[in-house]
Protein backbone atom coordinates (compact mmCIF):
# COMPACT_ATOMS: atom_id res chain seq x y z
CA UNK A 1 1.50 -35.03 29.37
CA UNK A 2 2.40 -32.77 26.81
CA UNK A 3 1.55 -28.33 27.54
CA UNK A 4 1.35 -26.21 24.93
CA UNK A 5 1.70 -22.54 26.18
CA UNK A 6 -0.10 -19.92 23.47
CA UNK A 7 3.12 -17.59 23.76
CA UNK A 8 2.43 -14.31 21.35
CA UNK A 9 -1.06 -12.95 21.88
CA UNK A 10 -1.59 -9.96 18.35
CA UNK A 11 -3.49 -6.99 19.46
CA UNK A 12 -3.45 -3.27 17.37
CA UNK A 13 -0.27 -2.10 16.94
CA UNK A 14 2.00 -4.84 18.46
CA UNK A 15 1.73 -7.93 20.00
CA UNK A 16 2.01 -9.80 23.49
CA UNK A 17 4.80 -12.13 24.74
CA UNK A 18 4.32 -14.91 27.06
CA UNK A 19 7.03 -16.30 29.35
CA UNK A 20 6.27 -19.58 30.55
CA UNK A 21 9.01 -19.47 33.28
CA UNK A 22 7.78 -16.09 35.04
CA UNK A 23 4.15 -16.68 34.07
CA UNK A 24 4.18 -12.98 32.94
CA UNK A 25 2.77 -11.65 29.34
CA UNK A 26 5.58 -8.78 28.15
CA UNK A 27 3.97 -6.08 25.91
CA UNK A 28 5.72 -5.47 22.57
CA UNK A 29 4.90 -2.06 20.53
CA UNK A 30 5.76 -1.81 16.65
CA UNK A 31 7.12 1.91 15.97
CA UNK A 32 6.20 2.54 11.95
CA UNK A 33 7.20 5.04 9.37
CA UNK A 34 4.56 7.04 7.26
CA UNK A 35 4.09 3.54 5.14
CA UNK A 36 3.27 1.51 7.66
CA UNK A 37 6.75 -0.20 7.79
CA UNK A 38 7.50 -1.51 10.97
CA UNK A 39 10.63 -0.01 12.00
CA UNK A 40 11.08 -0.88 15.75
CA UNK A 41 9.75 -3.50 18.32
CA UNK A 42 9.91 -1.90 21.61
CA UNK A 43 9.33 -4.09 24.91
CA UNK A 44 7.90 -2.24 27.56
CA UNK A 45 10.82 -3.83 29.66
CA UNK A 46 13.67 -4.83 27.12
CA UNK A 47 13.97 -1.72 25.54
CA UNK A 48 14.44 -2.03 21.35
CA UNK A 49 14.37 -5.51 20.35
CA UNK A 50 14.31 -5.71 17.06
CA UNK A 51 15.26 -2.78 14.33
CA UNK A 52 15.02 -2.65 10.67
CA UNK A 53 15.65 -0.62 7.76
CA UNK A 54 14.21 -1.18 3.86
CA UNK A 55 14.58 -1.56 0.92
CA UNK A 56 12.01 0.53 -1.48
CA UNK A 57 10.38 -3.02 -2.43
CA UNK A 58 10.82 -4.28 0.86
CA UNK A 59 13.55 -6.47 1.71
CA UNK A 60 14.53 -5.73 4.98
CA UNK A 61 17.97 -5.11 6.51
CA UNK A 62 19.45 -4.56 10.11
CA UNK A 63 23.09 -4.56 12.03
CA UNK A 64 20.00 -6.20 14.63
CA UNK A 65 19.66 -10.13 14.40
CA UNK A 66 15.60 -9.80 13.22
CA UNK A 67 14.25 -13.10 14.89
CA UNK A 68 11.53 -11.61 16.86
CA UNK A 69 9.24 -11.32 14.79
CA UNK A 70 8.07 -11.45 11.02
CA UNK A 71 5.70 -8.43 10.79
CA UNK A 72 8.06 -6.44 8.40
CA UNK A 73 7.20 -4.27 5.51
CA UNK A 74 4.20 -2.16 5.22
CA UNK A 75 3.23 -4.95 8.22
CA UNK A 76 2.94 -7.56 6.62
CA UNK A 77 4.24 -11.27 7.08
CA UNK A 78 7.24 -12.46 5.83
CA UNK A 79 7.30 -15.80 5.41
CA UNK A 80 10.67 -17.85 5.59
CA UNK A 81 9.86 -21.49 5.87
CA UNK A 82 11.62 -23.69 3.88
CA UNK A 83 13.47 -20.31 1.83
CA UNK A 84 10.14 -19.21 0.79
CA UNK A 85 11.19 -15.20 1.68
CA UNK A 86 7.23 -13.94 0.14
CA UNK A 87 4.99 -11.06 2.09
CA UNK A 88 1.90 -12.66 2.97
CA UNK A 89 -0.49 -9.45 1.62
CA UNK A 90 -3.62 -11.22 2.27
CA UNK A 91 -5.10 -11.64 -0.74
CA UNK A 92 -1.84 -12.16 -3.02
CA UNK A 93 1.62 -13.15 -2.16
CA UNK A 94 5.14 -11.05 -2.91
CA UNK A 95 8.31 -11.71 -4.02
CA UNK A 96 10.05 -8.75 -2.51
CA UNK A 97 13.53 -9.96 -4.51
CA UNK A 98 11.73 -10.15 -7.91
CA UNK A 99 9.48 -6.93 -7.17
CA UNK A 100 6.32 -8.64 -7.96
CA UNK A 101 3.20 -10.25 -6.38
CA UNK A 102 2.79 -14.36 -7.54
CA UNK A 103 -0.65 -13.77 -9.23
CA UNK A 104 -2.30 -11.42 -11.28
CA UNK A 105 -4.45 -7.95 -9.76
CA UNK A 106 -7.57 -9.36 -9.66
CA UNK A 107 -8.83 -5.36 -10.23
CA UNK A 108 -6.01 -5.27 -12.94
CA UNK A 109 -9.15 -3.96 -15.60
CA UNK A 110 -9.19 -0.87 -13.49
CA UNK A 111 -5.58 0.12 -14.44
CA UNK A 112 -4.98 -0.63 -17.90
CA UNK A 113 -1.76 0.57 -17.94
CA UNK A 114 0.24 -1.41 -15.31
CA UNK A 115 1.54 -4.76 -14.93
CA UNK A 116 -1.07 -6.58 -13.30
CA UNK A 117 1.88 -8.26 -10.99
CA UNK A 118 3.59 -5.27 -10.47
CA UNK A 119 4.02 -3.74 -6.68
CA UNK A 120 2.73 0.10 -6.00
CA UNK A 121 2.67 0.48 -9.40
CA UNK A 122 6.46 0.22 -9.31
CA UNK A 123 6.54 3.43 -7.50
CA UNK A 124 6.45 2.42 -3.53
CA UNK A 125 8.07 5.56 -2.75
CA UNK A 126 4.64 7.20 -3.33
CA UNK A 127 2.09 4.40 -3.31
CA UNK A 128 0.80 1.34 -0.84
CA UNK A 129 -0.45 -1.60 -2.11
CA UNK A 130 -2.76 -2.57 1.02
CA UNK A 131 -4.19 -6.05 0.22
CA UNK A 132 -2.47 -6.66 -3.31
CA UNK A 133 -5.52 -5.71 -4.86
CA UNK A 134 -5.71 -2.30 -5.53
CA UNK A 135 -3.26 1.20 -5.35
CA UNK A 136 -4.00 3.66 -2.29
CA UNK A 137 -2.31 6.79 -1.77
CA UNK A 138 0.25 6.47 1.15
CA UNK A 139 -1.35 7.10 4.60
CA UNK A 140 0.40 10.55 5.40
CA UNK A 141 -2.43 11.67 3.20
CA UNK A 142 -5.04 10.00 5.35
CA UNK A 143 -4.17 11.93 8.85
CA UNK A 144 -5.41 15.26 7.09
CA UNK A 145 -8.66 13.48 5.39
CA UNK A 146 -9.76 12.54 8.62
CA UNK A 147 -9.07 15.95 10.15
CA UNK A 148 -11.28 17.22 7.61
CA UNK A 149 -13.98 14.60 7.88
CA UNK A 150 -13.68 14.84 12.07
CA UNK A 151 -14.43 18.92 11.51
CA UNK A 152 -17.03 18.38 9.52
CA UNK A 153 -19.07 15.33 10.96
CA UNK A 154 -18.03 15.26 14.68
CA UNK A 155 -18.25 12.49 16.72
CA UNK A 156 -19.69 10.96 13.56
CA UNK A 157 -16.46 10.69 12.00
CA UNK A 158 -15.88 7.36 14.49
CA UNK A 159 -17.81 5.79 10.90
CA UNK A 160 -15.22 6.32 8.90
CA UNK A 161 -12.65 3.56 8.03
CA UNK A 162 -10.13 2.52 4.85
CA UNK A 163 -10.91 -0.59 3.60
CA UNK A 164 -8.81 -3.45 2.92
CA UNK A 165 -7.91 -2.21 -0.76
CA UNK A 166 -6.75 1.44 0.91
CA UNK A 167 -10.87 3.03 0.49
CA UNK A 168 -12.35 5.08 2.63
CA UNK A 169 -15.90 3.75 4.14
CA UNK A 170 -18.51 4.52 6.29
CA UNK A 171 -20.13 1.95 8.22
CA UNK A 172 -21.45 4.10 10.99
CA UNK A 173 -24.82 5.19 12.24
CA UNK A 174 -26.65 8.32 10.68
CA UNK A 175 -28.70 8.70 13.97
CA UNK A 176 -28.71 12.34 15.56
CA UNK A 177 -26.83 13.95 12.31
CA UNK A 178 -27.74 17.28 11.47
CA UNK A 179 -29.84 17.43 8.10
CA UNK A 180 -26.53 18.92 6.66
CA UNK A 181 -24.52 16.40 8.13
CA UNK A 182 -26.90 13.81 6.00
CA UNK A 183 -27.15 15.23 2.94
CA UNK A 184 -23.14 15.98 2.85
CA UNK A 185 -22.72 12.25 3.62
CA UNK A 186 -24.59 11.42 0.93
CA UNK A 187 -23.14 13.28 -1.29
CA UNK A 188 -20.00 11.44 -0.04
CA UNK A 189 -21.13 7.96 -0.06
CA UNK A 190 -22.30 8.77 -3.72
CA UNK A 191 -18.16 9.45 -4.72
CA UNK A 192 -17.25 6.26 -2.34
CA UNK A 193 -19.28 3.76 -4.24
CA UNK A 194 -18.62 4.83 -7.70
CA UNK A 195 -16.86 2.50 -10.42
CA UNK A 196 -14.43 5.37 -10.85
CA UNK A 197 -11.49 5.76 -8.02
CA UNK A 198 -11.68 9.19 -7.10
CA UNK A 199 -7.74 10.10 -5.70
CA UNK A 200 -7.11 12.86 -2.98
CA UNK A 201 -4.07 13.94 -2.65
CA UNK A 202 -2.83 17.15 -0.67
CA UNK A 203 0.14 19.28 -1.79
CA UNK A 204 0.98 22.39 -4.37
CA UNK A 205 1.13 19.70 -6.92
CA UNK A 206 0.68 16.43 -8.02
CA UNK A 207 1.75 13.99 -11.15
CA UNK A 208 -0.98 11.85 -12.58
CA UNK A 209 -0.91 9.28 -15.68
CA UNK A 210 -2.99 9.36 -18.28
CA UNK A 211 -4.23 5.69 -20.27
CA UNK A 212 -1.01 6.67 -22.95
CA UNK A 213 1.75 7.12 -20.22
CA UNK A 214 1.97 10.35 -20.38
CA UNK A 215 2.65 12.30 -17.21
CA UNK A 216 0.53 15.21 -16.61
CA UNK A 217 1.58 17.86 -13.75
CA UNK A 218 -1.60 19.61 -11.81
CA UNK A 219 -0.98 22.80 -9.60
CA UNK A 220 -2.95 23.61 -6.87
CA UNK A 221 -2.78 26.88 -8.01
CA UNK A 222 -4.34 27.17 -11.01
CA UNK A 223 -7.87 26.57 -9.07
CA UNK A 224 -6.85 28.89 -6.38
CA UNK A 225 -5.04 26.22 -3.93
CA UNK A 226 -6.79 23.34 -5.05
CA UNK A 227 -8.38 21.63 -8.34
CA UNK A 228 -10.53 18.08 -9.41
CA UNK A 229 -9.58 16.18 -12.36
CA UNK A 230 -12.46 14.18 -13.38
CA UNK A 231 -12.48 11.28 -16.06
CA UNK A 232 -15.36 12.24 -17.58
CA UNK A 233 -14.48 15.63 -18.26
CA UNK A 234 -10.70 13.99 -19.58
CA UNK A 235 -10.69 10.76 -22.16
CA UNK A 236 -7.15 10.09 -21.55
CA UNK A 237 -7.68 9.42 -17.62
CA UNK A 238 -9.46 6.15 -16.07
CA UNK A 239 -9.63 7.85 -12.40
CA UNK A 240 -10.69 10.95 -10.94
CA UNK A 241 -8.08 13.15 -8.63
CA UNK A 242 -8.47 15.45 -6.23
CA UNK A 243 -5.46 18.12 -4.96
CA UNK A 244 -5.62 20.40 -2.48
CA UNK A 245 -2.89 22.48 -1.10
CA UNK A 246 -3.09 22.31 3.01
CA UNK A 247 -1.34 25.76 2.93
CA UNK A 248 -4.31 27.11 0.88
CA UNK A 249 -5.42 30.69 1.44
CA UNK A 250 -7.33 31.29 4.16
CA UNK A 251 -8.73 34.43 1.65
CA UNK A 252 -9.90 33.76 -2.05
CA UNK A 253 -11.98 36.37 -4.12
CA UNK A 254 -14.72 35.15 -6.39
CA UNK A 255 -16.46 37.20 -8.85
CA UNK A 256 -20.38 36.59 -7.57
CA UNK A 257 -23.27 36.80 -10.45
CA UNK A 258 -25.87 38.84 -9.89
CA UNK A 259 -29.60 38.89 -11.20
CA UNK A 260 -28.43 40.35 -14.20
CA UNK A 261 -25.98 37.63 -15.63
CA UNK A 262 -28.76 35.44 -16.39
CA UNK A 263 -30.82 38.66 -18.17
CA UNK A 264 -30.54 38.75 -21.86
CA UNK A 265 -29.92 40.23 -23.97
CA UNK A 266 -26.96 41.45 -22.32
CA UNK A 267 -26.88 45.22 -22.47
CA UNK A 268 -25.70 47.65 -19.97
CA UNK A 269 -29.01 48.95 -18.83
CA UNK A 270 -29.08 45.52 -16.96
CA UNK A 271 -26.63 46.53 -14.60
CA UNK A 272 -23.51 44.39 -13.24
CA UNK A 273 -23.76 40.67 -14.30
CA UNK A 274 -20.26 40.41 -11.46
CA UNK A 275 -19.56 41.62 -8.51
CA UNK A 276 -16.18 40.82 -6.95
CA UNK A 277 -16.47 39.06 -3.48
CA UNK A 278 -13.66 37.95 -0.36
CA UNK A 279 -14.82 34.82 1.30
CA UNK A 280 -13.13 33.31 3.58
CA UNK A 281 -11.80 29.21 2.72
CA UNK A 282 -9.85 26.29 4.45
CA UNK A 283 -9.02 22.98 3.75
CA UNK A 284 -11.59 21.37 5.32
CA UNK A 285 -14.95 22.80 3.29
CA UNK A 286 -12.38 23.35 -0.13
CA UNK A 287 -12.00 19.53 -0.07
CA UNK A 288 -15.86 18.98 -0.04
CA UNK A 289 -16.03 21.85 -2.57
CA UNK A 290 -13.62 19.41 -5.16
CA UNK A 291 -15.66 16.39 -3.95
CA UNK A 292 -18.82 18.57 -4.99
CA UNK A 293 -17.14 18.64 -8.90
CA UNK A 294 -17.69 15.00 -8.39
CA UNK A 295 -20.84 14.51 -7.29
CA UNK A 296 -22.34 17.11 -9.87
CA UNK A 297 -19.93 15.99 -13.16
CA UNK A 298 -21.68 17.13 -15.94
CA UNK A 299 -24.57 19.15 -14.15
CA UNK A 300 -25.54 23.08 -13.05
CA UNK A 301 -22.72 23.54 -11.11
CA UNK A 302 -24.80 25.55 -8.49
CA UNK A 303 -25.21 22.63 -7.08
CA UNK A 304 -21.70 22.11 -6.22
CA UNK A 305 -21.96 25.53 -4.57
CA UNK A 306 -25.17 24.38 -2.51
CA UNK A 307 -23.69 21.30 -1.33
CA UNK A 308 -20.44 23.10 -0.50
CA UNK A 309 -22.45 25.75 1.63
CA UNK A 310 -23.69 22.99 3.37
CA UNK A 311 -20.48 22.44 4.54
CA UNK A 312 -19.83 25.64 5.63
CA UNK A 313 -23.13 26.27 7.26
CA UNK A 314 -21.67 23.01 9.72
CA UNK A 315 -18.28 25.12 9.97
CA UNK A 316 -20.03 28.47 10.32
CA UNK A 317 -18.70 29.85 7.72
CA UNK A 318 -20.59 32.57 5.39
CA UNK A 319 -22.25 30.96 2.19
CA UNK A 320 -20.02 31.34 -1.02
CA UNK A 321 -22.04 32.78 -3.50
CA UNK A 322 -22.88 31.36 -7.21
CA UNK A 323 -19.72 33.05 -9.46
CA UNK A 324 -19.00 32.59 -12.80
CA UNK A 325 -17.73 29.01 -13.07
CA UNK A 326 -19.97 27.96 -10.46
CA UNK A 327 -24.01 28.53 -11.72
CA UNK A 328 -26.73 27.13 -12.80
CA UNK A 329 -25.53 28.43 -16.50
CA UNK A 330 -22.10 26.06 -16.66
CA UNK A 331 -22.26 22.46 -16.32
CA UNK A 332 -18.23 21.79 -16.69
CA UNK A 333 -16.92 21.54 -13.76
CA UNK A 334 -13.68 24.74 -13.07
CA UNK A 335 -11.88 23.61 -10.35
């Protein structure tokens, strides 16, 4: 009679052993980098197992014989029967020698300016290529979006997922929200389901590329520690990008319009149309302030100050006031 013994058992972020001879599963625990690169297996009673270093496109190297286990590069599968030596990436194979998936980007209209084989957009240092179907920003970005989402929506925030292509989701229940809570989420859900890929990305600055090749620079600063790019407003960019500085000032001073700015004719006897103002900012409601730009492209812009006070009303933070780039008077989105 012939036994067949199931011997490695997968589970979230490692795997199980099974040793037929002591009739005893051995937990195994994969220790990644900020790319999701499995660096070390650690066995809760062997110690380090297996060790591995990388190359940028993902061949793998070690002084460590690596015949534990296959789970490799950004975790996925390399495959080495019969000399294959491809990344199983779900939905495409890649050649990690040649630098290139098998088969074309099935989303390759969505970036007309890359090589629909090409991996990360040839730039892995900076990008993930999840599923071989679409570019996401590399998850050390994701640990502060979720901060921000977890301060903003609670326990709610248990909803919120990345998708197979690197997008962030919601699939959770709405039940026992706040009426802020709702409305902010569907602002959100309106950004998550467009056609356009709205980036976020969090430092003082950020390259982008625009549908020629050019490389264009954005500084945090220059919208007071953070700033939104949008397509529409740009006919040289496909996608949308967000940047936010997570050193930001916790201080920013707006100029606030008063009854008067929208009183014309404009004459002194009207009294101030500004009034300089201190609020007080952080990451978390200045990100839903740049995914306000979004929502309201090409509209008043006091409604990107209403839905950002709903934000702060959930933080307790004062309302920002309607300023000068921010009324019902502009429609152009200023940072």
């Amino acid at each position: 009679m012939r036994i067949i013994f199931l011997m490695k058992i997968r589970v979230d972020g490692g795997y199980i052993n099974y040793n037929p001879s002591t009739d005893n599963g051995e937990y195994c625990y994969y220790i990644q980098d900020h790319i999701g690169n499995n660096r070390v297996i650690l066995s809760e009673t062997r110690g380090v197992i297996q060790y591995a270093d990388y190359y940028p496109y993902g061949i793998p190297f070690s002084e460590i014989p690596m015949e534990e286990d296959n789970f490799l590069h950004a975790g996925k599968e390399l495959e080495k029967m019969h000399g294959l030596y491809w990344y199983d990436n779900g939905k495409r194979w890649y050649d990690p020698i040649l630098c290139r998936f098998t088969t074309m980007d099935p989303l390759c209209e969505k970036y007309y300016d890359k090589n629909p084989y090409s991996y990360c957009a040839d730039n892995p240092m900076r990008y993930g290529d999840v599923n071989g179907d679409s570019i996401s920003v590399t998850q050390e970005y994701r640990g502060k979006l979720n901060s921000t989402l977890s301060s903003v929506f609670g326990d709610y925030s248990i909803g919120f997922s990345y998708s197979d292509t690197g997008m962030l989701t919601f699939s959770g229940s709405t039940k026992g929200m706040t009426k802020d809570q709702k409305t902010v989420l569907k602002g959100l859900n309106k950004v998550m389901n467009e056609s356009v890929v709205t980036n976020i990305v969090y430092g003082e600055n950020a390259e982008i590329m625009d549908t020629a090749g050019n490389t264009i620079t954005l500084d945090a600063s220059k919208g007071g520690g953070a700033v939104a790019v949008l397509a529409s407003e740009n006919s040289t960019l496909k996608q949308n990008t967000i940047l936010i500085n997570p050193s930001i000032n916790t201080q920013a001073t707006v100029y606030a319009v008063t009854p008067a700015y929208y009183v014309t004719p404009i004459i002194p006897d009207n009294g101030p149309r500004f009034i300089k103002e201190t609020i007080s900012q952080g990451v978390n409601d200045v990100t839903f302030h740049e995914i306000g730009h979004v929502i309201y492209q090409g509209k008043a812009q006091n409604n990107v100050i209403n839905y950002h006070n709903r934000v702060r009303r959930i933080l307790n933070l004062a309302p920002r006031p309607y300023d000068e780039t921010h009324n019902r008077n502009v429609k152009r989105g200023v940072y």
